[in-house]
Protein backbone atom coordinates (compact mmCIF):
# COMPACT_ATOMS: atom_id res chain seq x y z
CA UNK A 1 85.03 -125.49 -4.52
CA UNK A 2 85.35 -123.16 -1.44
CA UNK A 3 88.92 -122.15 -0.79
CA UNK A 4 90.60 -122.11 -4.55
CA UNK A 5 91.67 -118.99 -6.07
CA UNK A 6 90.23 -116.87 -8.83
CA UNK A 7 92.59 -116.27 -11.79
CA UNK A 8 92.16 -112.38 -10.85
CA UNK A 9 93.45 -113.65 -7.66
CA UNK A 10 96.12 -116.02 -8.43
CA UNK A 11 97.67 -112.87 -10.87
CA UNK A 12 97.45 -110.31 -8.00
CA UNK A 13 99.60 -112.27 -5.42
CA UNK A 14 102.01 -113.48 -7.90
CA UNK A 15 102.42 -109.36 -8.45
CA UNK A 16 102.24 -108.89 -4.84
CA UNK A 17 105.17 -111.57 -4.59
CA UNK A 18 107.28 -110.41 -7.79
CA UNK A 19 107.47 -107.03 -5.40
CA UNK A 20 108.49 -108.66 -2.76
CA UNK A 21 111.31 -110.59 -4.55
CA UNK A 22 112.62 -107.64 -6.23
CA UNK A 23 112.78 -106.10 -3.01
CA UNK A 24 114.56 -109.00 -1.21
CA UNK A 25 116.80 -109.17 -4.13
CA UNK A 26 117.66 -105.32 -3.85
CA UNK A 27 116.42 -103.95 -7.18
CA UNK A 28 115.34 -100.45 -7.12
CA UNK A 29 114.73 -99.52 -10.64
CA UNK A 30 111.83 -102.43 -12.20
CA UNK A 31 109.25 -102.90 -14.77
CA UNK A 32 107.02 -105.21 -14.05
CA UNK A 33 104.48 -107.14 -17.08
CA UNK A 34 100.96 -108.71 -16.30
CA UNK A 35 98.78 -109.78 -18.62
CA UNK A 36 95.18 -108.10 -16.23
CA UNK A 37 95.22 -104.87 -18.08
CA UNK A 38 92.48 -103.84 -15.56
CA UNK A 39 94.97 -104.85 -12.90
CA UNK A 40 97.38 -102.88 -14.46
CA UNK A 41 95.56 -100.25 -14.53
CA UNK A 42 94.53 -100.46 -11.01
CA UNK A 43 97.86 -99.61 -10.50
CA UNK A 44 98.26 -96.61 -11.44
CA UNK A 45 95.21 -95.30 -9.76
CA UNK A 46 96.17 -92.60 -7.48
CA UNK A 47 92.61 -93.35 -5.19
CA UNK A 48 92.17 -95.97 -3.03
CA UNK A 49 91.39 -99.01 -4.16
CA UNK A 50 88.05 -100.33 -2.98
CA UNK A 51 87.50 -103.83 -4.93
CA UNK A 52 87.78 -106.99 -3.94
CA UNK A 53 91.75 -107.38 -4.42
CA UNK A 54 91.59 -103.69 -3.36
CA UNK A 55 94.21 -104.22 -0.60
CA UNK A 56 96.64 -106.56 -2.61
CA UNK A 57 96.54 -103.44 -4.97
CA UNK A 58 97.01 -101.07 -1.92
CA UNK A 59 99.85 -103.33 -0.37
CA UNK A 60 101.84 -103.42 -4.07
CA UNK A 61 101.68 -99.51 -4.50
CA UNK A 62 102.93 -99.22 -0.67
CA UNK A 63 105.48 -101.97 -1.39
CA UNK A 64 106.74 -99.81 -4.93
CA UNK A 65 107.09 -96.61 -3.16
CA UNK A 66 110.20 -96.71 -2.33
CA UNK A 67 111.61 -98.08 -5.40
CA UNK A 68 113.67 -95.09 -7.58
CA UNK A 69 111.68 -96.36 -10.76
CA UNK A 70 108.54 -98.65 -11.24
CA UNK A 71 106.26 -99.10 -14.30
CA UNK A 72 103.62 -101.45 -15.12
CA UNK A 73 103.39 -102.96 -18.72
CA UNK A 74 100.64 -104.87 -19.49
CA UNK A 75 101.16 -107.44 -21.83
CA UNK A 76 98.82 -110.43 -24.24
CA UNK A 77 98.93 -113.48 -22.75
CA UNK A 78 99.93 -115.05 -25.35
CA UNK A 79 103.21 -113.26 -24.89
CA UNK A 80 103.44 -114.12 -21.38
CA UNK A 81 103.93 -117.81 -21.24
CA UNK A 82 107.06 -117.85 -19.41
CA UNK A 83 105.28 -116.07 -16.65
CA UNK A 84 102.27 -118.47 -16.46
CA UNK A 85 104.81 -121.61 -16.44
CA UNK A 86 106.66 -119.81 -13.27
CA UNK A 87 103.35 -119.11 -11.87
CA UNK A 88 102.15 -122.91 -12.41
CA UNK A 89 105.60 -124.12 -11.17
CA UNK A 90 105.07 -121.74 -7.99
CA UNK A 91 101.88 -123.01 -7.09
CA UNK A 92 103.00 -126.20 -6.98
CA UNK A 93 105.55 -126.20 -4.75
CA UNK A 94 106.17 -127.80 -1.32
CA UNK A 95 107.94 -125.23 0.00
CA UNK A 96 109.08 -121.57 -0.32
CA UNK A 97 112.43 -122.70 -0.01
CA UNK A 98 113.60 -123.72 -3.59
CA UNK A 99 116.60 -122.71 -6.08
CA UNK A 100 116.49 -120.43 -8.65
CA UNK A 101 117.57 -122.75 -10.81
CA UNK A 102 114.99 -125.81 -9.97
CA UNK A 103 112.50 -123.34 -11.06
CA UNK A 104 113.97 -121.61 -13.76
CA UNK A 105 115.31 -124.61 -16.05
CA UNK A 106 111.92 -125.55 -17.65
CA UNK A 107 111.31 -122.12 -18.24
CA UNK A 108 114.35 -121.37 -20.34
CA UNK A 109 113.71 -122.93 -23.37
CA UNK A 110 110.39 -120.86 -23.65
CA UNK A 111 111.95 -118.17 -22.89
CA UNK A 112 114.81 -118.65 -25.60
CA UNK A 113 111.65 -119.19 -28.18
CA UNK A 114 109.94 -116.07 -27.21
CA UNK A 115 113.16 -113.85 -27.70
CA UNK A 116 113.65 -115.43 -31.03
CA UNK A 117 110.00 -114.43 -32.06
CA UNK A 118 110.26 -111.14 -31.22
């Protein structure tokens, strides 16, 4: 179906976003968790990025520069289901003008469950 979105895709701008949120929110000292560890990885390459989502990759490390401290984790996916809920949720908006909190409050509980596990 032309115009949808690889997952390798969809988890690149939601990076590229997270960066720009942090950002807008003023944080200057972030880790940031995905669960691409070639994504990751791309990253932390110090040479240009030439790949398909080379210049999302490119934008985020131009983005991060100026932030006192940034690491990448990578993490399983399985571990990362509050992040793929926020993601779905995000995609499904009708705007880019929502609360925090219209987003967030579905997302709670499995975050609650995945402290508790850990």
């Amino acid at each position: 179906m032309p115009g949808r979105l690889v997952v390798e895709e969809v988890e690149a701008l939601a990076m590229q976003r997270a960066v720009l949120f942090v950002q807008e929110i003023g944080l200057s000292e972030v880790v940031f968790e995905g669960d691409s560890s070639i994504f990751i990885a791309a990253l932390y390459e110090d040479r240009e990025n030439l790949s398909p989502l080379g210049h999302i990759v490119e934008d985020i490390k131009d983005l991060t520069s100026s932030f006192q401290f940034c690491q990448w984790s990578h993490t399983k996916r399985v571990n990362n289901e509050a992040t793929h809920l926020l993601d779905f949720s995000a995609i499904h908006l009708d705007s880019y003008r929502v609360s925090l909190e219209e987003i967030l409050d579905p997302i709670v509980s499995v975050v609650l469950r995945d402290i508790s596990v850990s």
